[in-house]
Protein backbone atom coordinates (compact mmCIF):
# COMPACT_ATOMS: atom_id res chain seq x y z
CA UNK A 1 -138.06 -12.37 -166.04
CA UNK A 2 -140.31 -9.14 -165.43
CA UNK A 3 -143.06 -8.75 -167.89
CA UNK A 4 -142.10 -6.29 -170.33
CA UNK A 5 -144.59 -4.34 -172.82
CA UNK A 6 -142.94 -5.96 -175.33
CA UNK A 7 -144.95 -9.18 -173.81
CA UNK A 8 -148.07 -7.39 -173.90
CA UNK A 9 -147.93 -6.39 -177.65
CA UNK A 10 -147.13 -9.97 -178.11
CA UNK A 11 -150.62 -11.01 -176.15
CA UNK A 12 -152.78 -8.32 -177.64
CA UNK A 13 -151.49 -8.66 -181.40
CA UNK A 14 -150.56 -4.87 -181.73
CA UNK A 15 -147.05 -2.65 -181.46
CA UNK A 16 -145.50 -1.74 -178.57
CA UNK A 17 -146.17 1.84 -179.44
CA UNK A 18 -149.71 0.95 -178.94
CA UNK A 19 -149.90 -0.35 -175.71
CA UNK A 20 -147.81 2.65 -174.85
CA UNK A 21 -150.66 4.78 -175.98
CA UNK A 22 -153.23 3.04 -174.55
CA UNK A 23 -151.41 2.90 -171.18
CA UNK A 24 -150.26 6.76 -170.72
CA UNK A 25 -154.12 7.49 -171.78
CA UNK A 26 -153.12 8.86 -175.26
CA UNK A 27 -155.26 6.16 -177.52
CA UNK A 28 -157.84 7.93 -178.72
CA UNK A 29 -155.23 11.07 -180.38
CA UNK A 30 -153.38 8.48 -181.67
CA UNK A 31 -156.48 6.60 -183.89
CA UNK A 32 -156.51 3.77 -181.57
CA UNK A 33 -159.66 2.14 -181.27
CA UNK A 34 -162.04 0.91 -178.61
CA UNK A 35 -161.90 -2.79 -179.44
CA UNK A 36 -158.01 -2.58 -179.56
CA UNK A 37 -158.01 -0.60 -176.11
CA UNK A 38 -160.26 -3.04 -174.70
CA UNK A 39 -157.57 -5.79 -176.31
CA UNK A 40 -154.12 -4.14 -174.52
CA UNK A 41 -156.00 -3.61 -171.51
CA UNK A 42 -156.80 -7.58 -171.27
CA UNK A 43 -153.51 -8.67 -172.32
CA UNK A 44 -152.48 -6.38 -169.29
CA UNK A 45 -154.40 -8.51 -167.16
CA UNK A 46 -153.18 -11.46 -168.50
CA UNK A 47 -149.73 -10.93 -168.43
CA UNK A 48 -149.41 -9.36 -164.71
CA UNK A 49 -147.80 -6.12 -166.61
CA UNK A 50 -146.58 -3.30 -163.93
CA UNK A 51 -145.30 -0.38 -165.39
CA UNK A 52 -141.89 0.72 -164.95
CA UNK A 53 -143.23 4.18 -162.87
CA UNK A 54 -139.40 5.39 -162.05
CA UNK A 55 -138.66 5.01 -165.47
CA UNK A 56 -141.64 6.81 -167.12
CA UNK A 57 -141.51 9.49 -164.23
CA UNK A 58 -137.53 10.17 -165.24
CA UNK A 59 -138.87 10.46 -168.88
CA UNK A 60 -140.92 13.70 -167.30
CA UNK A 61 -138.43 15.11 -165.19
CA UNK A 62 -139.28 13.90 -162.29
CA UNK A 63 -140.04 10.62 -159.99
CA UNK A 64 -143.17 11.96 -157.78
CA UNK A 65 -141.07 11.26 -154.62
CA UNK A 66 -139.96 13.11 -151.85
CA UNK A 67 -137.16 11.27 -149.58
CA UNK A 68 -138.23 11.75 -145.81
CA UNK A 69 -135.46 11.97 -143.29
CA UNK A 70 -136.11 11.69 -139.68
CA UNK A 71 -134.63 10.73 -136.41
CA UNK A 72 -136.37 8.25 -135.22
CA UNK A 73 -138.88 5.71 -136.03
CA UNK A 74 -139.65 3.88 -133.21
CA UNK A 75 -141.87 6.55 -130.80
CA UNK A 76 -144.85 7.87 -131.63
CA UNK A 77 -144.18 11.20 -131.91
CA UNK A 78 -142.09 10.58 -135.38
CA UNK A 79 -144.39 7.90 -136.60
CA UNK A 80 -147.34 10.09 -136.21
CA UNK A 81 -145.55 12.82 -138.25
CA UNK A 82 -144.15 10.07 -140.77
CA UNK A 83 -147.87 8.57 -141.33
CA UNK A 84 -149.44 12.47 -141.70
CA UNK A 85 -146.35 12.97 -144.32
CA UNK A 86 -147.37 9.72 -145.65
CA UNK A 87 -151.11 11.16 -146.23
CA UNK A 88 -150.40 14.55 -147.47
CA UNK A 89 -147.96 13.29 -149.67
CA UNK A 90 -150.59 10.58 -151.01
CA UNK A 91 -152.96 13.08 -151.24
CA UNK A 92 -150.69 14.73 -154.41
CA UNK A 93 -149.54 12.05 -155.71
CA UNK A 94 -146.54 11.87 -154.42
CA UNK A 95 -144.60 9.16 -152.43
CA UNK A 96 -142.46 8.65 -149.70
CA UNK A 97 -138.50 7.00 -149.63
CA UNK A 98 -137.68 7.25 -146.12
CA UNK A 99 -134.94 7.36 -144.16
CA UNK A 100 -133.52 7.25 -140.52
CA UNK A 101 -129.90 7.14 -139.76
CA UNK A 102 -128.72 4.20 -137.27
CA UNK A 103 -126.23 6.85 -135.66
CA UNK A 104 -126.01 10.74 -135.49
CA UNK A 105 -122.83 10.53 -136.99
CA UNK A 106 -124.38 9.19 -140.51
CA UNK A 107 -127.38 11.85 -141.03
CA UNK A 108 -125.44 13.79 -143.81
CA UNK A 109 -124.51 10.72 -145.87
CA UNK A 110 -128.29 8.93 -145.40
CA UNK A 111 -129.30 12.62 -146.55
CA UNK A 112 -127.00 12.41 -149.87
CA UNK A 113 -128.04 8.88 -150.15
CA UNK A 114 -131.88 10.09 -150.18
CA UNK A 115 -130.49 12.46 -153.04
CA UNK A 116 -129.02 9.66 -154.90
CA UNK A 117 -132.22 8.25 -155.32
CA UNK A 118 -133.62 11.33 -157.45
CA UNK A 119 -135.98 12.34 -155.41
CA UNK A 120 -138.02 15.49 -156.65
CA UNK A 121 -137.29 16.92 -152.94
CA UNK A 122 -136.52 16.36 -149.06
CA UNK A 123 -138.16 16.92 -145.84
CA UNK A 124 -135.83 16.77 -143.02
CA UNK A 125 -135.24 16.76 -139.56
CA UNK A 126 -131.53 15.90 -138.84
CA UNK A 127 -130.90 15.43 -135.03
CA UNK A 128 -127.77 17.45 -135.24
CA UNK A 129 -129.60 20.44 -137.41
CA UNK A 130 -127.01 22.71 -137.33
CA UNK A 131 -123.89 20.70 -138.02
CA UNK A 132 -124.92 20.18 -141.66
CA UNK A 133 -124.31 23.32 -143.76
CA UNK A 134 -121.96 22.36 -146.02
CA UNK A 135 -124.28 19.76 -146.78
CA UNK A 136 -127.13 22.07 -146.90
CA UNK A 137 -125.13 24.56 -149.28
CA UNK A 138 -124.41 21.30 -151.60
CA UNK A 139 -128.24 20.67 -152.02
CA UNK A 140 -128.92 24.46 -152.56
CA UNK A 141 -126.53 24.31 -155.28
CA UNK A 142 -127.84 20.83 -156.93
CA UNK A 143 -131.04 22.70 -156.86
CA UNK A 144 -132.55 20.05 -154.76
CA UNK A 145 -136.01 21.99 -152.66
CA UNK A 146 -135.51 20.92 -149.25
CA UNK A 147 -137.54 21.81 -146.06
CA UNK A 148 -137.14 20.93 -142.08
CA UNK A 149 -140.20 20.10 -140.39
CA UNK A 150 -140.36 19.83 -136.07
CA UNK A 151 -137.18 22.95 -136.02
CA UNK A 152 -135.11 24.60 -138.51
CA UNK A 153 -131.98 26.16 -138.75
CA UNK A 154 -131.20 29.21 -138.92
CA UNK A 155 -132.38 31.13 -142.62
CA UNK A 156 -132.28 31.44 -145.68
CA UNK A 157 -133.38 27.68 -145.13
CA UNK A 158 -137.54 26.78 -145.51
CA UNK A 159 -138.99 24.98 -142.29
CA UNK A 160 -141.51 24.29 -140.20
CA UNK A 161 -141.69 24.09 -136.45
CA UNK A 162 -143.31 24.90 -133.45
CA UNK A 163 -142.67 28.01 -131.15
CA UNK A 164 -140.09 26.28 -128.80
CA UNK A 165 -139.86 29.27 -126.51
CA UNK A 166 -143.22 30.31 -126.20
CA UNK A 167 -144.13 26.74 -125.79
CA UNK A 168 -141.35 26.35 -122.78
CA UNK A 169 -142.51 28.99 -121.15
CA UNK A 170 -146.08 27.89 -120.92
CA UNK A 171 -144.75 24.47 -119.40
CA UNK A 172 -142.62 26.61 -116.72
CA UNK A 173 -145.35 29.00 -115.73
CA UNK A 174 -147.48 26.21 -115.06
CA UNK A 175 -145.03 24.75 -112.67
CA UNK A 176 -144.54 28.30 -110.98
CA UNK A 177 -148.63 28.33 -110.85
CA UNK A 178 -148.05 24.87 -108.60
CA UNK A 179 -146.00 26.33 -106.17
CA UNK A 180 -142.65 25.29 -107.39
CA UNK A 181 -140.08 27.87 -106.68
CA UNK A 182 -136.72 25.61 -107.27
CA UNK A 183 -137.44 24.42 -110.84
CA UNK A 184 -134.94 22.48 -112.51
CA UNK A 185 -134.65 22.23 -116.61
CA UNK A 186 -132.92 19.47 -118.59
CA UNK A 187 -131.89 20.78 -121.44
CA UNK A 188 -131.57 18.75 -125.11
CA UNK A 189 -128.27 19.23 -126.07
CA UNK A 190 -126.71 22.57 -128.08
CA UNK A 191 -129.53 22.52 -131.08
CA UNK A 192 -131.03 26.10 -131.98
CA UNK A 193 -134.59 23.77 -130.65
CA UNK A 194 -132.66 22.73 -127.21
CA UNK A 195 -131.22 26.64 -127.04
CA UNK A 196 -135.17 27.95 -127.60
CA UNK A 197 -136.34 25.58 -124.94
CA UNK A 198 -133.76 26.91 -122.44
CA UNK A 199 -134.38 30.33 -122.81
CA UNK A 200 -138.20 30.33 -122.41
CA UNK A 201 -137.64 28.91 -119.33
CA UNK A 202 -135.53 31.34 -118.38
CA UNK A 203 -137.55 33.96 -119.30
CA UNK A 204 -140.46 32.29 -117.24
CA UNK A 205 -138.64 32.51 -113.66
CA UNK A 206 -136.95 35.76 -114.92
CA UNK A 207 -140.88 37.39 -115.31
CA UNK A 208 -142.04 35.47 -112.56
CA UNK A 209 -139.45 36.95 -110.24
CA UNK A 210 -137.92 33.94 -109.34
CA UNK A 211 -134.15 33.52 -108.79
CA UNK A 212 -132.05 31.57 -112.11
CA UNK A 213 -129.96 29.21 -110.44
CA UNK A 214 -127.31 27.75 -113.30
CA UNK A 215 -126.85 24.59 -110.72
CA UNK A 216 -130.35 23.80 -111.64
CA UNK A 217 -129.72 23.27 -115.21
CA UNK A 218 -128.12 20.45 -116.61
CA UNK A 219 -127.32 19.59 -120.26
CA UNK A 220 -128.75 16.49 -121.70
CA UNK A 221 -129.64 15.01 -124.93
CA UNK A 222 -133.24 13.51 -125.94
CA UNK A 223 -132.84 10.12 -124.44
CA UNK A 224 -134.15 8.10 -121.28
CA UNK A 225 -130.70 7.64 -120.32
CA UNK A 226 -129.74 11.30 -120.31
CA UNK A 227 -132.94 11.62 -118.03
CA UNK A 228 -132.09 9.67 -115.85
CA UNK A 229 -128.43 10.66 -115.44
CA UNK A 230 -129.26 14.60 -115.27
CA UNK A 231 -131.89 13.40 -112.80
CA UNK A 232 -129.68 11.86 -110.98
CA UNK A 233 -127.14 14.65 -110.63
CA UNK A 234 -129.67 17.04 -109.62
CA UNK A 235 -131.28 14.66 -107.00
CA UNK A 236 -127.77 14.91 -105.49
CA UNK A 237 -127.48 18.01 -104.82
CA UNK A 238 -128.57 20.12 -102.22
CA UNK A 239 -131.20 21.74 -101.83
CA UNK A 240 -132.98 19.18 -104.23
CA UNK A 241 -135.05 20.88 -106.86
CA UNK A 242 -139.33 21.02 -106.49
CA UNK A 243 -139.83 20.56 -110.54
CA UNK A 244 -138.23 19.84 -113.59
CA UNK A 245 -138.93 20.57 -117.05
CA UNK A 246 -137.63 18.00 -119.64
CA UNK A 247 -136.76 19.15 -123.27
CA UNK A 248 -138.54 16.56 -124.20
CA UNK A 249 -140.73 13.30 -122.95
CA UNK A 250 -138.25 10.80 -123.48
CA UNK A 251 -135.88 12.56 -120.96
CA UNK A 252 -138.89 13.15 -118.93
CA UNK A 253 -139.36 9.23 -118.89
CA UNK A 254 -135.76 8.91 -117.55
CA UNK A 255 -136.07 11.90 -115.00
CA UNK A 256 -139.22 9.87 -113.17
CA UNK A 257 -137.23 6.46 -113.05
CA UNK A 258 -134.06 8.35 -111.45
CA UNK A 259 -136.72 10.42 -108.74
CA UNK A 260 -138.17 6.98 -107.90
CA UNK A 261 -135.04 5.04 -107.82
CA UNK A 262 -134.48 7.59 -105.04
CA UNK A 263 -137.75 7.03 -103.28
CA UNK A 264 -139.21 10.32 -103.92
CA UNK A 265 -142.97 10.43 -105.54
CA UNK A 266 -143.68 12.67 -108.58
CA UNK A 267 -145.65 14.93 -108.11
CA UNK A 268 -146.13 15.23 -104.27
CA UNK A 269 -142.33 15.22 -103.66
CA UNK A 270 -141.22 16.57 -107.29
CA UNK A 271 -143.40 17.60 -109.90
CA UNK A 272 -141.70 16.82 -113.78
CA UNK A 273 -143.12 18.19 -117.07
CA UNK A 274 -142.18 17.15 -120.91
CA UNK A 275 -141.85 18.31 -123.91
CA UNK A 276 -143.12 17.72 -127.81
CA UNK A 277 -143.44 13.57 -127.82
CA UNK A 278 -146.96 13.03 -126.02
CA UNK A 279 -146.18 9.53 -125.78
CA UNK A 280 -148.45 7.10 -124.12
CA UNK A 281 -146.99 7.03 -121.10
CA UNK A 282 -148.79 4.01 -119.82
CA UNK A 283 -146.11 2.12 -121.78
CA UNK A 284 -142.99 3.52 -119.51
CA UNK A 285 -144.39 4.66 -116.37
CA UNK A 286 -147.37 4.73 -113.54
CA UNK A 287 -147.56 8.63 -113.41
CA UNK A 288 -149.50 10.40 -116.61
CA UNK A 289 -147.28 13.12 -117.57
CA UNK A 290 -147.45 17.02 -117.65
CA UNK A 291 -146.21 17.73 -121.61
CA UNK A 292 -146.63 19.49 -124.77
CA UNK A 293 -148.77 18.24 -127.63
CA UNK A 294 -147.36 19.58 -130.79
CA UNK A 295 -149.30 19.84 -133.89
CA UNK A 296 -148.49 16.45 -135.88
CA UNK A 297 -151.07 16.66 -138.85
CA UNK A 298 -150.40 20.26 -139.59
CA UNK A 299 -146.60 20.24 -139.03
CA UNK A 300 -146.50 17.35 -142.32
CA UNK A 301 -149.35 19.32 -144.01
CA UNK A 302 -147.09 22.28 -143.80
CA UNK A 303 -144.04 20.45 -144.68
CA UNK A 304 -145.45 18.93 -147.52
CA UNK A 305 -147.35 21.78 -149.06
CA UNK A 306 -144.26 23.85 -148.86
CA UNK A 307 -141.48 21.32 -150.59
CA UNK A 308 -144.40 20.78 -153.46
CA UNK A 309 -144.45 24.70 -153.87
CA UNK A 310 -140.21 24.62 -154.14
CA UNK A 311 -140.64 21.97 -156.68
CA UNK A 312 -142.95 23.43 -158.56
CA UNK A 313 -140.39 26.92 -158.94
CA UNK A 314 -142.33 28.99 -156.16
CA UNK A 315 -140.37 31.29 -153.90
CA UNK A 316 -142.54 31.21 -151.21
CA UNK A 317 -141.69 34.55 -148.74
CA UNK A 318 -142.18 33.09 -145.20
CA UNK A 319 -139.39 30.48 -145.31
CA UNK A 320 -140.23 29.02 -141.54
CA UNK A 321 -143.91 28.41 -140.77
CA UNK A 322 -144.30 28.32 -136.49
CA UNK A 323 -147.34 26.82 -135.26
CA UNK A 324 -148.47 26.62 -131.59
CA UNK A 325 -149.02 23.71 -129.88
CA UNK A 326 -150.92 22.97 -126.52
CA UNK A 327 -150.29 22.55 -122.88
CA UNK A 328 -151.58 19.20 -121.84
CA UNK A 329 -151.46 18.83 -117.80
CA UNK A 330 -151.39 15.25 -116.02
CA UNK A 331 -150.91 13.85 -112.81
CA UNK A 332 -147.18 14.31 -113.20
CA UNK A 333 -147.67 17.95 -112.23
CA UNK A 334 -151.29 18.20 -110.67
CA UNK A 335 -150.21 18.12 -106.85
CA UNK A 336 -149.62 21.70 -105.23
CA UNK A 337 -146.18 21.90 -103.98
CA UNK A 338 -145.67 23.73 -100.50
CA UNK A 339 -143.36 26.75 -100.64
């Protein structure tokens, strides 16, 4: 059986209402004395007592967690935002109950199962963002605070995210600075992130004069296996493309196996940029890769400080915060491409 305080009244020879005083710091209003502090505090010791937290948090109001939902747990672009969560929410007192569905298909239900749990509020970052807004309504209406963090959808909602197009277009005007002129994109899928990604590069060949050829574009999803399949269908075709730019790394992993599987050589035959993950790429393959490093520590600093402000009643005007990220440039993209 649990150690109750009714077993550490027993110990220290006092009333439970006294080791509740002495424990939520309210001894000395209530007359309690130092010797008898010092008493409850030892029988504490004694007796292995934990406090029930959930329980004396739900006597407040509130639990001091925030249920985390993310997409993925196993690269490091979602465990370095999960530990920075971790530490900002730490950092306030708060803690995390995480989450990460084992199918797309289950994100609303893990999401209501997060709410089940009563945490004080959500960060989120559903894979399929914008499928969700009945859900979304639902936890507006249970006057849950909820925020995105990595992309948002569209308002009223509160997010915060990097500036996919601007970003995408710094990744394709560095390819059209190496000399590529047939530069292919895999897209992510039909997200409002994915749909951003597209259109800066778009808007890259578009001011760079170059010609937008829709056979160059092929619709993926943020996997290796959709990398290497869109690879693969582009690689097929003729004329082959000079570049690619990946929606992300993970399709940017796939993309290399497929160009190699084909006994090309990235870059001198085909250069290939990512997107977002900055994974060690040491782990998947022999070519350093061409990518953008978002902002990991400041995306969950963000996130956090802005579901602590909805808790705490705010109405905070921005509603999505978009931070810049960097262009980091590897050997994946390093070799000058003839014309």
């Amino acid at each position: 059986m649990p150690v109750s305080m009714s077993h550490v009244a027993k110990e220290a020879a006092v009333s439970r209402v006294t080791v509740s005083n002495v424990l939520n710091g309210k001894w000395q209003e209530k007359g309690v004395s130092e010797e008898t502090r010092q008493r409850v505090l030892a029988a504490v010791r004694k007796t292995g007592y934990r406090p029930n937290l959930l329980a004396r948090n739900l006597q407040r109001g509130c639990t001091m967690t925030l249920g985390v939902q993310l997409p993925d747990f196993r690269y490091d672009h979602w465990l370095g935002i999960l530990t920075e969560l971790d530490r900002a929410a730490r950092t306030e007192g708060y803690h995390l109950l995480l989450n990460a569905p084992a199918t797309w298909n289950d994100e609303a239900e893990e999401i209501r199962r997060l709410y089940d749990h009563r945490v004080d509020g959500l960060i989120l970052s559903p894979r399929l963002i914008d499928a969700h807004q009945e859900l979304y309504t639902w936890l507006s209406a249970a006057h849950t605070p909820f925020v995105f963090v990595g992309a948002a959808p569209e308002c009223p909602y509160y997010g915060v995210e990097v500036d996919n197009l601007q970003l995408s277009k710094l990744v394709t005007c560095h390819l059209i600075e190496q000399k590529c002129v047939r530069i292919a994109h895999i897209t992510g899928g039909e997200s409002r992130q994915a749909r951003e990604r597209t259109q800066g590069y778009q808007q890259a060949l578009r001011e760079a004069g170059l010609a937008q050829d829709s056979s160059l574009i092929v619709e993926g999803h943020y996997t290796v296996e959709a990398g290497t399949t869109a690879m693969t269908e582009l690689l097929s075709r003729s004329p082959r493309p000079d570049a690619v730019y990946c929606a992300n790394d993970l399709i940017a992993i796939g993309a290399i196996r497929a160009i190699e599987s084909f006994g090309f050589r990235v870059p001198q035959d085909l250069a290939v940029a990512g997107h977002g993950d900055d994974i060690p790429f040491t782990w998947f393959t022999r070519t350093p890769l061409t990518t953008v490093r978002e902002p990991r520590e400041r995306l969950a600093q963000e996130a956090v400080n802005l579901v602590l402000r909805l808790i705490r009643g705010e109405n905070p005007k921005q509603r999505v915060v978009q931070l810049p990220g960097e262009l980091v440039v590897r050997q994946s993209t390093r070799t000058i491409h003839c014309v």
